[in-house]
PDB file of N, CA and C in Angstrom:
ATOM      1  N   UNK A   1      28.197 -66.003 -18.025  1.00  0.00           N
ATOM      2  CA  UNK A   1      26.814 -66.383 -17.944  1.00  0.00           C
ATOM      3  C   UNK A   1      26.156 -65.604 -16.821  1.00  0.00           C
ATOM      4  N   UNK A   2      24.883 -65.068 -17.173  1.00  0.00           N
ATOM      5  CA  UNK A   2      23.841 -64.630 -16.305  1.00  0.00           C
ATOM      6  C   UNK A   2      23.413 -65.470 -15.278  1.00  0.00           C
ATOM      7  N   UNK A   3      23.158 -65.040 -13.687  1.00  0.00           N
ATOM      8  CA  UNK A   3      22.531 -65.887 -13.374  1.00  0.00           C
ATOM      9  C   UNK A   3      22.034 -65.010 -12.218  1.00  0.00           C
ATOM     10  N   UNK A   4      20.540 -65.452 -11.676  1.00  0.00           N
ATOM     11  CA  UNK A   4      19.616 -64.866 -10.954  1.00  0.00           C
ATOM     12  C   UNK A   4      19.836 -65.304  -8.810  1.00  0.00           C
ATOM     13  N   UNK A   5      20.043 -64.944  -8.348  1.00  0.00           N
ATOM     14  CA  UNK A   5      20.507 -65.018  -7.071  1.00  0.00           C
ATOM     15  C   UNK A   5      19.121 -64.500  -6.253  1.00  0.00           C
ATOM     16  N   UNK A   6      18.209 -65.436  -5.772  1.00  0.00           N
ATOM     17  CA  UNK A   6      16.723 -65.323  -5.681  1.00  0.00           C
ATOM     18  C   UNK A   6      16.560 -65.352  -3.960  1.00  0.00           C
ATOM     19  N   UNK A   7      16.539 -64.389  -2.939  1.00  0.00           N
ATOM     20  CA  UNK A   7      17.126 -64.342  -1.779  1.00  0.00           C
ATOM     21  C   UNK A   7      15.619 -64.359  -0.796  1.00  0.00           C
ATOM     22  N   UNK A   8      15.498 -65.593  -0.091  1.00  0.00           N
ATOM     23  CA  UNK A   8      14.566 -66.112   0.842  1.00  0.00           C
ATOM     24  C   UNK A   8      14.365 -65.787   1.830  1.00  0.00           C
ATOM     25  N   UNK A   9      13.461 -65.928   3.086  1.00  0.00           N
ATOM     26  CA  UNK A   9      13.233 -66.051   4.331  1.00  0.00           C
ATOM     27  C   UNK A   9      12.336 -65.407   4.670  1.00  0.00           C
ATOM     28  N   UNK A  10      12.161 -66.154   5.904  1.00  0.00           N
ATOM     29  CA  UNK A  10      10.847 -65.850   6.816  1.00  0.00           C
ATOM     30  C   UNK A  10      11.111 -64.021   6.801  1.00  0.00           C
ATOM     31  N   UNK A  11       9.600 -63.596   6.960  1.00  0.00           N
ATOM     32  CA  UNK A  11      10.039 -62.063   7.317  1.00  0.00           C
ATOM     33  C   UNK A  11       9.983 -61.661   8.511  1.00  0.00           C
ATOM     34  N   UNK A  12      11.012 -60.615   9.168  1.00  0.00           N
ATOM     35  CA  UNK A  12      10.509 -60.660  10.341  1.00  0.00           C
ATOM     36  C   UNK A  12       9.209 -59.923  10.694  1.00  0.00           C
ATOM     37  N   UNK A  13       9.378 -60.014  12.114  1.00  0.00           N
ATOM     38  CA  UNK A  13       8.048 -59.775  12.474  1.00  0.00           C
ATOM     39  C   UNK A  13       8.058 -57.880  13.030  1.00  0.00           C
ATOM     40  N   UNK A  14       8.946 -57.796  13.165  1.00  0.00           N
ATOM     41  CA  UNK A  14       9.303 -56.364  13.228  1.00  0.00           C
ATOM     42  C   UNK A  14      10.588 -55.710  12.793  1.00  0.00           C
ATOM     43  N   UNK A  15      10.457 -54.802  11.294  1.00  0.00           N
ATOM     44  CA  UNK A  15      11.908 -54.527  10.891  1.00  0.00           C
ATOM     45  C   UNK A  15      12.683 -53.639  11.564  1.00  0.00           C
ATOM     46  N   UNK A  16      13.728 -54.046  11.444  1.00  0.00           N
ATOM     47  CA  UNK A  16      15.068 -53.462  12.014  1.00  0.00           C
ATOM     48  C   UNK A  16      14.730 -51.962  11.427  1.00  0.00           C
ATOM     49  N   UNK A  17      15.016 -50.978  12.506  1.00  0.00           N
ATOM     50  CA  UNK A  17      14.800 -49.743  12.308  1.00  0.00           C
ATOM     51  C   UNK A  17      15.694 -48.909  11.539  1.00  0.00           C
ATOM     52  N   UNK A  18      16.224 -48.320  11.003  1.00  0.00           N
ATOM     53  CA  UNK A  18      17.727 -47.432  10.814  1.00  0.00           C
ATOM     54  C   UNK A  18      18.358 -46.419  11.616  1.00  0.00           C
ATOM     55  N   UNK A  19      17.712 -46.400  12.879  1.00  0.00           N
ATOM     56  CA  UNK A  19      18.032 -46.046  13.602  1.00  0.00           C
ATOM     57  C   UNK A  19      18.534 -47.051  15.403  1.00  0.00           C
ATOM     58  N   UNK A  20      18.552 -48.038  14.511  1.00  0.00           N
ATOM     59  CA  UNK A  20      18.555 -49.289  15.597  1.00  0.00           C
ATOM     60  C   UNK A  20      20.547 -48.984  15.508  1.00  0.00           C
ATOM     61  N   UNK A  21      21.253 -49.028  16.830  1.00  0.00           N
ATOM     62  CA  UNK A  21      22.622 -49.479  16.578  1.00  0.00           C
ATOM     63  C   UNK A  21      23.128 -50.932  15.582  1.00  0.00           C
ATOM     64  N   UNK A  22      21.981 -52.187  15.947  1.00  0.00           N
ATOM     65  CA  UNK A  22      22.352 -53.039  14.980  1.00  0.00           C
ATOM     66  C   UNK A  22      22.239 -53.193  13.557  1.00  0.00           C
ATOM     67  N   UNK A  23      21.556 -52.058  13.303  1.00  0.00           N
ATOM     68  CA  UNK A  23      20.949 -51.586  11.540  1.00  0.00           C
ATOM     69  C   UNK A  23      22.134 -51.488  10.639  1.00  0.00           C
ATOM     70  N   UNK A  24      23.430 -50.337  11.657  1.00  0.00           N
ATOM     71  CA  UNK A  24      24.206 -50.268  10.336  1.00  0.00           C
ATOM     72  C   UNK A  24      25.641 -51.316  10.265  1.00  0.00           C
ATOM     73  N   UNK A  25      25.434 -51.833  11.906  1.00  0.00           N
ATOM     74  CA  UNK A  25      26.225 -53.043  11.263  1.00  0.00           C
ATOM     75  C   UNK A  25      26.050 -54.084  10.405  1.00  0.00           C
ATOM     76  N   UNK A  26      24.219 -54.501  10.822  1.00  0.00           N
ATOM     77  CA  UNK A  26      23.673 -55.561   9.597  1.00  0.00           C
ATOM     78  C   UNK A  26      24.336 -54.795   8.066  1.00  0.00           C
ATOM     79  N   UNK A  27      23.696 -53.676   8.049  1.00  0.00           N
ATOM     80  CA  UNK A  27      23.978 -52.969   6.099  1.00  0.00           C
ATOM     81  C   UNK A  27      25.221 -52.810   5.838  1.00  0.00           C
ATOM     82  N   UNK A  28      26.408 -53.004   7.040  1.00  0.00           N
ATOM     83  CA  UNK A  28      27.716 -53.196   6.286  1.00  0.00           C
ATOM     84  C   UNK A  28      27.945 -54.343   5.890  1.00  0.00           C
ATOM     85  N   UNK A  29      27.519 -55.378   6.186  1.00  0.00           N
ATOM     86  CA  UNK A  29      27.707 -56.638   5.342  1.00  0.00           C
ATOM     87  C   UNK A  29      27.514 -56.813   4.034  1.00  0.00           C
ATOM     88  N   UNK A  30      26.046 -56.125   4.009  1.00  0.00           N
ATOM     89  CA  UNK A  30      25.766 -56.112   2.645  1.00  0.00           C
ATOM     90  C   UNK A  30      26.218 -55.000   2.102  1.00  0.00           C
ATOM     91  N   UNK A  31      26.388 -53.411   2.476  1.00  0.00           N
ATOM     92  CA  UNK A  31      27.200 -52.870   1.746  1.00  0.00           C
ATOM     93  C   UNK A  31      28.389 -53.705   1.148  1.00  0.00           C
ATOM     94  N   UNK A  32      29.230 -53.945   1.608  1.00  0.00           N
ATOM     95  CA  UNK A  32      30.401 -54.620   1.333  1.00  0.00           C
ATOM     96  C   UNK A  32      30.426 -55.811   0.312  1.00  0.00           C
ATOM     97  N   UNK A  33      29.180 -56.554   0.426  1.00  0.00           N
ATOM     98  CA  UNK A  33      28.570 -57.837  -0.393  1.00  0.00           C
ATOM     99  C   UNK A  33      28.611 -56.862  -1.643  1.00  0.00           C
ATOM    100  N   UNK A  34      27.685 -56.329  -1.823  1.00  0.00           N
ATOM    101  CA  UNK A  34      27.910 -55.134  -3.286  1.00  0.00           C
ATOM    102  C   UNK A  34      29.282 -54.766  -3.380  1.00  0.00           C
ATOM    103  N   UNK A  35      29.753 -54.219  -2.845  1.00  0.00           N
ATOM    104  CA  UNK A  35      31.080 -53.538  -3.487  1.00  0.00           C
ATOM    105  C   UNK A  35      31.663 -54.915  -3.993  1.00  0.00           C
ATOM    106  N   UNK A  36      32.198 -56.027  -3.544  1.00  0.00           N
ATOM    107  CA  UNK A  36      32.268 -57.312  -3.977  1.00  0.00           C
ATOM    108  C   UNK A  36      32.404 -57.588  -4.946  1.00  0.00           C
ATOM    109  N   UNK A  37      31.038 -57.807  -5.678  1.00  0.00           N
ATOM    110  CA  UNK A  37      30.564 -57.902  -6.427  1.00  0.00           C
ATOM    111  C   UNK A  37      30.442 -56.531  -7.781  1.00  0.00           C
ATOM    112  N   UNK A  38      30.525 -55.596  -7.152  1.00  0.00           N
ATOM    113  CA  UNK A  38      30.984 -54.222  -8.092  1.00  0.00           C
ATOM    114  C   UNK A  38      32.237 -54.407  -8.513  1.00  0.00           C
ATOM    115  N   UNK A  39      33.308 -54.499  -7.733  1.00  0.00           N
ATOM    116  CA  UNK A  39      34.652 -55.183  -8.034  1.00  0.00           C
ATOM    117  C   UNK A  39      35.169 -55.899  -8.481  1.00  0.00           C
ATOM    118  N   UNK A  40      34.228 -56.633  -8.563  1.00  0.00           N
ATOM    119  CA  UNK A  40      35.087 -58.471  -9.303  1.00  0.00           C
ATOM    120  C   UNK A  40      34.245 -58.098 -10.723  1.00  0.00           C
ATOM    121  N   UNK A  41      33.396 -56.972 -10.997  1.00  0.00           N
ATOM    122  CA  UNK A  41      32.851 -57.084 -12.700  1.00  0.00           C
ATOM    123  C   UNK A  41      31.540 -58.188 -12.715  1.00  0.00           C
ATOM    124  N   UNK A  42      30.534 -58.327 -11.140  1.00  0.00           N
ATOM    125  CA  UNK A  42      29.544 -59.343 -11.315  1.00  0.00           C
ATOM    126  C   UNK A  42      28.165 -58.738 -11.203  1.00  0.00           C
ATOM    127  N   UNK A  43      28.380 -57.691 -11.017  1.00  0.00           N
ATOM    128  CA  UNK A  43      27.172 -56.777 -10.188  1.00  0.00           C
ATOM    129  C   UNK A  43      26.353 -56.546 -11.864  1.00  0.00           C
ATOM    130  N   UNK A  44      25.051 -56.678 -11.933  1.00  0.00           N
ATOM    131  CA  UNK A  44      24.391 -56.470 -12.941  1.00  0.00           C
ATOM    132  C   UNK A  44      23.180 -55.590 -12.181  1.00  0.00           C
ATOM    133  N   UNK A  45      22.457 -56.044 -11.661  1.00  0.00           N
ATOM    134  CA  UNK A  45      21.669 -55.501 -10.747  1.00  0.00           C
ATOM    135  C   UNK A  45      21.471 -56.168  -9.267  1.00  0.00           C
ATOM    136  N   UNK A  46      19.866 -55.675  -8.852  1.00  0.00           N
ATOM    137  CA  UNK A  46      19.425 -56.453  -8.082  1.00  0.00           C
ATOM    138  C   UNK A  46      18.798 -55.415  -6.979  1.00  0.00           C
ATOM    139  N   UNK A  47      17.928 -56.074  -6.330  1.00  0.00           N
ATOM    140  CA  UNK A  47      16.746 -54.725  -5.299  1.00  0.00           C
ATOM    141  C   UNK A  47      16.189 -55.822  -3.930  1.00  0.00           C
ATOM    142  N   UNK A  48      16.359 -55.100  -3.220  1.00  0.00           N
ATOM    143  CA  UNK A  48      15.602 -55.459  -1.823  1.00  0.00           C
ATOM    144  C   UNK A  48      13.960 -55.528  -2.225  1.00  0.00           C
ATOM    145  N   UNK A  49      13.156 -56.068  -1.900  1.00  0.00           N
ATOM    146  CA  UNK A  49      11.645 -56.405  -2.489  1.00  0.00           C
ATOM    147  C   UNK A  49      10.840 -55.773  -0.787  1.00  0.00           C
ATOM    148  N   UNK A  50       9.611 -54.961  -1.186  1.00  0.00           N
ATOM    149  CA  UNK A  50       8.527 -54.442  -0.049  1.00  0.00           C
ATOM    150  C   UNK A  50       8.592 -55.270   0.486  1.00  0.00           C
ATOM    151  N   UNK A  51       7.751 -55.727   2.234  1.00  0.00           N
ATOM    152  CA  UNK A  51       7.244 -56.294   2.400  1.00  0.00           C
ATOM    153  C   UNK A  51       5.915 -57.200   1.933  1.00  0.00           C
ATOM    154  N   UNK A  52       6.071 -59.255   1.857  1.00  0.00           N
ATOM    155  CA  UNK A  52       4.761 -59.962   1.400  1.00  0.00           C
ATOM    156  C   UNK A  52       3.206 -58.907   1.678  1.00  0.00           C
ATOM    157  N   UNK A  53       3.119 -58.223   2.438  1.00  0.00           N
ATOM    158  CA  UNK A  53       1.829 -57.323   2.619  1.00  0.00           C
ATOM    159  C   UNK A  53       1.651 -56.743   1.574  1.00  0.00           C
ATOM    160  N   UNK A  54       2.604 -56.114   0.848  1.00  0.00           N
ATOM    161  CA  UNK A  54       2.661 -55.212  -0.457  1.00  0.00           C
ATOM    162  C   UNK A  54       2.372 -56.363  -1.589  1.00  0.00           C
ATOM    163  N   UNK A  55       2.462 -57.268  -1.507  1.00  0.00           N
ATOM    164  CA  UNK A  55       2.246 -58.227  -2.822  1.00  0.00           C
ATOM    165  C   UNK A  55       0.988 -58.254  -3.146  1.00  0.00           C
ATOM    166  N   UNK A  56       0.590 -58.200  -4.936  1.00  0.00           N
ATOM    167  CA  UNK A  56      -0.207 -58.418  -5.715  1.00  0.00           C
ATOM    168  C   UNK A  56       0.036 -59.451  -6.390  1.00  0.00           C
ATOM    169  N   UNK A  57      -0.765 -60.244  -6.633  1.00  0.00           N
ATOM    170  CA  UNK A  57      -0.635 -61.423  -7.728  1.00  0.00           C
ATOM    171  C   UNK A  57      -1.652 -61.460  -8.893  1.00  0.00           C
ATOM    172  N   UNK A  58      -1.332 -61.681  -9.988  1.00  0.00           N
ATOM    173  CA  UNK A  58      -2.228 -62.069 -11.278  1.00  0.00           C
ATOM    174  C   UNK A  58      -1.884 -63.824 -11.135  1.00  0.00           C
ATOM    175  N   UNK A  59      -3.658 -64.157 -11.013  1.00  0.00           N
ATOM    176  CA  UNK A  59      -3.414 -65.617 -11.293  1.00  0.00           C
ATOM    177  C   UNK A  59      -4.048 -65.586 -12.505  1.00  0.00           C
ATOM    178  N   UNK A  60      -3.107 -66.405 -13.950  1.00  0.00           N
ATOM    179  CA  UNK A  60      -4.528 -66.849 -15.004  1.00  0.00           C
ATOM    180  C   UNK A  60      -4.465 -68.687 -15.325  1.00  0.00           C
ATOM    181  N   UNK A  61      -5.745 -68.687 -15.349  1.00  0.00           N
ATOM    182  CA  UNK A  61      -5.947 -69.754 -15.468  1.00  0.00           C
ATOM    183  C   UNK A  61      -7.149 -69.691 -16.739  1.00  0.00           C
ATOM    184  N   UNK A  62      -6.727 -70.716 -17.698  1.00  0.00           N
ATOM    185  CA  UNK A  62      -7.850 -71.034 -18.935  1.00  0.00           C
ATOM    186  C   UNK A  62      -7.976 -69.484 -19.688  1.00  0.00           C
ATOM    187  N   UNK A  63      -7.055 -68.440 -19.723  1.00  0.00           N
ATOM    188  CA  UNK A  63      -7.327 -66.911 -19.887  1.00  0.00           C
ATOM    189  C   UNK A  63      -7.794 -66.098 -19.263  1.00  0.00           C
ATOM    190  N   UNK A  64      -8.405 -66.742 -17.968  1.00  0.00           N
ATOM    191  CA  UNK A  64      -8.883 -65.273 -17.198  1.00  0.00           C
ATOM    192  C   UNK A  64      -8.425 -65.391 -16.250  1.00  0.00           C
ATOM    193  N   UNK A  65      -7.892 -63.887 -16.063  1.00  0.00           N
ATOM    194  CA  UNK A  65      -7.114 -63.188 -15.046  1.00  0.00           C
ATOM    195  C   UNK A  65      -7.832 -63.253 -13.947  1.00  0.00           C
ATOM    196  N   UNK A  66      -7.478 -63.395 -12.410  1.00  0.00           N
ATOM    197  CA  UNK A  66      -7.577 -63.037 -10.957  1.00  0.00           C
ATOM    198  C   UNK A  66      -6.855 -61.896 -10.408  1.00  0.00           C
ATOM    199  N   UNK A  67      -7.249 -61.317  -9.902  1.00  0.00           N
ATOM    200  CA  UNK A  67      -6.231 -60.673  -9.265  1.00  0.00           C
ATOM    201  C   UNK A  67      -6.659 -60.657  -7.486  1.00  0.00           C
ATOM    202  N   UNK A  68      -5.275 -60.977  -6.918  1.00  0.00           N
ATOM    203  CA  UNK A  68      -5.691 -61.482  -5.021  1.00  0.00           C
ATOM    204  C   UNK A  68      -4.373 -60.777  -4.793  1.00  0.00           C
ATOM    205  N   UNK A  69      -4.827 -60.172  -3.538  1.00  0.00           N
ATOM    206  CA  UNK A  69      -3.916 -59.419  -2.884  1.00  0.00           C
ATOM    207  C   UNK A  69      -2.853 -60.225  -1.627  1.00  0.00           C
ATOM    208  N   UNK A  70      -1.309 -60.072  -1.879  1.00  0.00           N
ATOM    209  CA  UNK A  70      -0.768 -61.218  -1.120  1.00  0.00           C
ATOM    210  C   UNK A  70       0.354 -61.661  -1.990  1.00  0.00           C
ATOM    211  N   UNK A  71       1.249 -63.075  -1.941  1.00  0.00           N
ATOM    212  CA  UNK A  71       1.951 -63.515  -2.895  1.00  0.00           C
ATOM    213  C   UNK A  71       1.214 -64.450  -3.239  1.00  0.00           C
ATOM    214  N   UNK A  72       2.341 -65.228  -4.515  1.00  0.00           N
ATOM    215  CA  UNK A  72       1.703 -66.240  -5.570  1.00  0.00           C
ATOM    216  C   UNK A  72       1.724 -67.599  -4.234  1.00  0.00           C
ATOM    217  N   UNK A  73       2.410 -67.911  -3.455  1.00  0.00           N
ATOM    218  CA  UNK A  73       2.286 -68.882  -2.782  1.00  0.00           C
ATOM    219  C   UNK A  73       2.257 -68.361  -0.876  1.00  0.00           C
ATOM    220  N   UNK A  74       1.420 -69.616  -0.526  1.00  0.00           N
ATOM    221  CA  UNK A  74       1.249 -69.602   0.887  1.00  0.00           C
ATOM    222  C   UNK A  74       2.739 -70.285   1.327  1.00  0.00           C
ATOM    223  N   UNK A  75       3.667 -69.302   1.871  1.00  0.00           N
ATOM    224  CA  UNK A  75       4.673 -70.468   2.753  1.00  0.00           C
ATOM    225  C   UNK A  75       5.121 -69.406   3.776  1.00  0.00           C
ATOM    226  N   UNK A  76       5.618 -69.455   4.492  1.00  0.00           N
ATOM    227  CA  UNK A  76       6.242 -69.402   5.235  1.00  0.00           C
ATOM    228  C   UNK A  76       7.873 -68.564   5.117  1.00  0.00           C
ATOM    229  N   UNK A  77       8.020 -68.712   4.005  1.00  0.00           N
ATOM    230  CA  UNK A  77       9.452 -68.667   3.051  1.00  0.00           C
ATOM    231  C   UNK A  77       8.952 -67.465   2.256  1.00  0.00           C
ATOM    232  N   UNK A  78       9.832 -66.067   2.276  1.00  0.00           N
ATOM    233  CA  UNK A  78       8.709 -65.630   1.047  1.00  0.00           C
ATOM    234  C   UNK A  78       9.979 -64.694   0.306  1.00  0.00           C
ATOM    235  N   UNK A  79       9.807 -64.075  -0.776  1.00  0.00           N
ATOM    236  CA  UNK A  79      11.246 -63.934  -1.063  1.00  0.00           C
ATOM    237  C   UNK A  79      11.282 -62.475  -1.083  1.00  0.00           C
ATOM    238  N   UNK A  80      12.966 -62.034  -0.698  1.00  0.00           N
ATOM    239  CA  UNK A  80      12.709 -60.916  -0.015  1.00  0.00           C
ATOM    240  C   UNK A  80      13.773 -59.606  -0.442  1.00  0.00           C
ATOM    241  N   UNK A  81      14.000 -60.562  -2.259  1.00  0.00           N
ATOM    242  CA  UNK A  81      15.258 -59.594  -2.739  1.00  0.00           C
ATOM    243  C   UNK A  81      16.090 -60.536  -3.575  1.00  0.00           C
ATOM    244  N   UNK A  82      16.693 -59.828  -4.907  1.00  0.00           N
ATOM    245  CA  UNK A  82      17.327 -60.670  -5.517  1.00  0.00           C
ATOM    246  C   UNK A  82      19.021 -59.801  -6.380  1.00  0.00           C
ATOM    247  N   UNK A  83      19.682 -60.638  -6.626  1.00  0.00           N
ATOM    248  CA  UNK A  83      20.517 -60.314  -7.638  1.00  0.00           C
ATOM    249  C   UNK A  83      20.694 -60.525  -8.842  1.00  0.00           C
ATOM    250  N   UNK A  84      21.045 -59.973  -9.376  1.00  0.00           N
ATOM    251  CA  UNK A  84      21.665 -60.203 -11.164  1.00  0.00           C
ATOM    252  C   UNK A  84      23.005 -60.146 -11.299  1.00  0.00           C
ATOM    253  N   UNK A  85      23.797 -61.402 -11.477  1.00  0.00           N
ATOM    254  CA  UNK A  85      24.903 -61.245 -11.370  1.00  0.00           C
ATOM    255  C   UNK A  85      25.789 -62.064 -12.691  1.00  0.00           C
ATOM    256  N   UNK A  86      27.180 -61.511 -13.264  1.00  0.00           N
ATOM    257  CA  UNK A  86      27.818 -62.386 -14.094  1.00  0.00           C
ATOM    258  C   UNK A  86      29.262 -63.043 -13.621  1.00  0.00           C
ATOM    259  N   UNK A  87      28.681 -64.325 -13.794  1.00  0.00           N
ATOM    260  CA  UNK A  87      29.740 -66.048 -13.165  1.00  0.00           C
ATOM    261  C   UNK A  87      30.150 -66.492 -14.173  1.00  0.00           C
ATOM    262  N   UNK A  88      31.448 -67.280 -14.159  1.00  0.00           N
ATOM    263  CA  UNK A  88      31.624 -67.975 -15.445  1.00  0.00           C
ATOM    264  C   UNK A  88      31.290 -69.107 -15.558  1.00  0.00           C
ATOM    265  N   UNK A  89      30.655 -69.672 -14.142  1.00  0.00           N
ATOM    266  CA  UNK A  89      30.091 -70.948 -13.998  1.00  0.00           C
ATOM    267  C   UNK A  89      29.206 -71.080 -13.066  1.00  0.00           C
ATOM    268  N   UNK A  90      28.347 -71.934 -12.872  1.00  0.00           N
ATOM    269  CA  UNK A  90      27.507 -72.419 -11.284  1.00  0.00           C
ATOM    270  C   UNK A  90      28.893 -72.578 -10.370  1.00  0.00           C
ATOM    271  N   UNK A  91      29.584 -73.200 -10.371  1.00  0.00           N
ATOM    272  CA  UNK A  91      30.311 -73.053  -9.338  1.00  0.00           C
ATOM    273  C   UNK A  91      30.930 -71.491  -8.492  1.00  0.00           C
ATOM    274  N   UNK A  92      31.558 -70.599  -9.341  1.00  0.00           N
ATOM    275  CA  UNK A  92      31.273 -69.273  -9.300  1.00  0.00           C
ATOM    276  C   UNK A  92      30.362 -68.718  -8.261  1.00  0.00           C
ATOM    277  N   UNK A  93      29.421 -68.692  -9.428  1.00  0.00           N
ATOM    278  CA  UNK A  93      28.166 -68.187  -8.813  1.00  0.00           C
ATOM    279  C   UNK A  93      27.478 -68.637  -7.612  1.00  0.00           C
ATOM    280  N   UNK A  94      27.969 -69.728  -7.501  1.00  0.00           N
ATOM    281  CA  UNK A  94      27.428 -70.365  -5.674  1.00  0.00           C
ATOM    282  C   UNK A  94      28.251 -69.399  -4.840  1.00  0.00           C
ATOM    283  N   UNK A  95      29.977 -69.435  -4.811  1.00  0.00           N
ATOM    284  CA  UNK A  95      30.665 -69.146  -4.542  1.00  0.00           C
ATOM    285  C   UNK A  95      30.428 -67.800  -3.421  1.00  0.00           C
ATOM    286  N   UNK A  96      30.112 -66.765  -4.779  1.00  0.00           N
ATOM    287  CA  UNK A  96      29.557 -65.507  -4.590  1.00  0.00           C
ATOM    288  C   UNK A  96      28.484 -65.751  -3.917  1.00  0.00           C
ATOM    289  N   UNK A  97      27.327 -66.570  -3.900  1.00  0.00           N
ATOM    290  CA  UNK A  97      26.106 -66.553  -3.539  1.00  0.00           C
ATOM    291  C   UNK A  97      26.446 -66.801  -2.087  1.00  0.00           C
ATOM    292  N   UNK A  98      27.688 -67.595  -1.232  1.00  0.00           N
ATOM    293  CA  UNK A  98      27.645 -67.882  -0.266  1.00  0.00           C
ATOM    294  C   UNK A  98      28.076 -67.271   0.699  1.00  0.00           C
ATOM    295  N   UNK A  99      28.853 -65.857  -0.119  1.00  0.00           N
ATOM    296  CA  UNK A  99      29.669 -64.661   0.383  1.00  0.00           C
ATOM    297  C   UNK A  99      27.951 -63.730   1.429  1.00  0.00           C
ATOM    298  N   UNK A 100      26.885 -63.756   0.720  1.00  0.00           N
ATOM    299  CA  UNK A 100      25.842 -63.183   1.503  1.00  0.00           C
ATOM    300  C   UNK A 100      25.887 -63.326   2.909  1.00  0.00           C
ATOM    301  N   UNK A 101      25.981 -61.731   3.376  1.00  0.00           N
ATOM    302  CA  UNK A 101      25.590 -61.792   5.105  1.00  0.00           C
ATOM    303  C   UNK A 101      24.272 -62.340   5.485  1.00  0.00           C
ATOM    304  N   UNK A 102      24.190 -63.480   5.319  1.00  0.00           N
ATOM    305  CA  UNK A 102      22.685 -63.953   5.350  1.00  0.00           C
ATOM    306  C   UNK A 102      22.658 -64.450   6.673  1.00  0.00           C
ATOM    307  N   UNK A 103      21.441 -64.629   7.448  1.00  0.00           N
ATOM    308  CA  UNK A 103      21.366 -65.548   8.987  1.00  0.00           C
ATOM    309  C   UNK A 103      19.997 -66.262   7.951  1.00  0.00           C
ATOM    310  N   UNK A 104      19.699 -67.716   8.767  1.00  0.00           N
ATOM    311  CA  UNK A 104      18.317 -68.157   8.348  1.00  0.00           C
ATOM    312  C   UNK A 104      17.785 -68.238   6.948  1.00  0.00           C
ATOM    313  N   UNK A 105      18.282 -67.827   6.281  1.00  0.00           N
ATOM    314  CA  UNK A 105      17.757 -68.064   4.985  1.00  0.00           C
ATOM    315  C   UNK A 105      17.969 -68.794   3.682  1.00  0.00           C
ATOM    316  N   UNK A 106      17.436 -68.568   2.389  1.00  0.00           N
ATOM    317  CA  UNK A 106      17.788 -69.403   1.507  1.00  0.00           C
ATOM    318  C   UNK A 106      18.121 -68.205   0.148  1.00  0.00           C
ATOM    319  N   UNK A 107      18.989 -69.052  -0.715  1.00  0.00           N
ATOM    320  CA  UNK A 107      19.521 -68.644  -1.948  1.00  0.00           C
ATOM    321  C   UNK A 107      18.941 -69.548  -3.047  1.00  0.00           C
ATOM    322  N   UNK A 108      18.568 -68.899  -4.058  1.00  0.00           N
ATOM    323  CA  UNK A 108      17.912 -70.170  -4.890  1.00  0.00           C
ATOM    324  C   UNK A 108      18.973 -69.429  -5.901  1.00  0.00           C
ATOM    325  N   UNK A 109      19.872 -70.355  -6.599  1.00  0.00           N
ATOM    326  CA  UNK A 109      20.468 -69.622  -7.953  1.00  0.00           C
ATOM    327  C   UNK A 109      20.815 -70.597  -8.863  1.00  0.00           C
ATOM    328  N   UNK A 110      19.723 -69.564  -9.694  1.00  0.00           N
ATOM    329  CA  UNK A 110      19.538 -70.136 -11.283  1.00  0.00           C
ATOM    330  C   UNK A 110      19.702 -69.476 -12.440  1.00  0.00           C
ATOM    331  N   UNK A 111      20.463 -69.956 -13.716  1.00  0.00           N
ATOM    332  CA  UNK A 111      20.896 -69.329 -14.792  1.00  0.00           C
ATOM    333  C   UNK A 111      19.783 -68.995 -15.346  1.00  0.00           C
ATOM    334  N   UNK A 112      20.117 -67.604 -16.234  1.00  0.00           N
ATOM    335  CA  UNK A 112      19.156 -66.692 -17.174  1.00  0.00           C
ATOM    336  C   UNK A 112      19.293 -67.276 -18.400  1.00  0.00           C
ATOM    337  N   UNK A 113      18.255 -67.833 -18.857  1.00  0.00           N
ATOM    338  CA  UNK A 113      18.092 -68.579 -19.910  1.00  0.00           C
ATOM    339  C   UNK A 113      18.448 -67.563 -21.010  1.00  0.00           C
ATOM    340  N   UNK A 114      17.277 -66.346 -21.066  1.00  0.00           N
ATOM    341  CA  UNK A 114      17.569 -65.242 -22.018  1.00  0.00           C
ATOM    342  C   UNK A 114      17.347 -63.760 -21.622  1.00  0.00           C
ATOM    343  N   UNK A 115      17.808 -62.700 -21.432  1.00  0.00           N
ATOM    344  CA  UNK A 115      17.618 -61.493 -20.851  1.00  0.00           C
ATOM    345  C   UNK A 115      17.970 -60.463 -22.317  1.00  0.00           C
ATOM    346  N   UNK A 116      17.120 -59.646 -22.607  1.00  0.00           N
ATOM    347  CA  UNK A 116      16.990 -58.883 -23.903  1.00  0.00           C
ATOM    348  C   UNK A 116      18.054 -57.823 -23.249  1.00  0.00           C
ATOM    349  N   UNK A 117      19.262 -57.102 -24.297  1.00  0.00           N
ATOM    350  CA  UNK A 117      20.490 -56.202 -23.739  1.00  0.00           C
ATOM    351  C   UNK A 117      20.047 -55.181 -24.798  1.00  0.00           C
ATOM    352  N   UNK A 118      20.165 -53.987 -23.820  1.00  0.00           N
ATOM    353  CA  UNK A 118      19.986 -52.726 -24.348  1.00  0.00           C
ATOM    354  C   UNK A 118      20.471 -52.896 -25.659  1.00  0.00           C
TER     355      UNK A 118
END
């Protein structure tokens, strides 16, 4: 089973540079989180998301479109990257989900109802 690994948190307020010494220890975690997941046959996709500044939203309501610059919601929480991954169960898939070098944040993971295959 498909399931979507929907990756949260505050953003910071100034990103880690790649030239920061702590940059490429943070990206070996997650390097390694991928290979993981390349390895065990779970890796489907998945992408780091711009910064909330870069967000566009279409709101429709009654058929007509809005368009406001920003995300779909005001919080605090904003989401900042996701996976596509294959589990043979929610349990699984938490599993994996909890393997993330994450500090502070949240995992929302929920099964793919239907995803159209090449």
């Amino acid at each position: 089973m498909e399931y979507m690994l929907i990756l949260g948190s505050a953003e910071p307020r100034e990103p880690m540079a790649p030239t920061d010494p702590a940059f490429g220890e943070y990206m070996a975690g997650w390097f390694a989180f991928n290979q993981k997941l390349i390895d065990g046959g779970h890796w489907i996709g998945g992408a780091q998301l711009q910064p909330v500044a870069t967000a566009t939203t279409i709101k429709r309501v009654a058929g007509a479109d809005t368009i406001v610059d920003g995300p779909y919601a005001e919080t605090k929480e904003q989401f900042g990257g996701y996976y596509l991954i294959e589990a043979k169960d929610l349990d699984e898939a938490l599993a994996l989900a909890a393997l993330m070098p994450f500090e502070d944040a949240s995992i929302e993971v929920r099964p793919v109802a239907f995803r159209p295959q090449p």
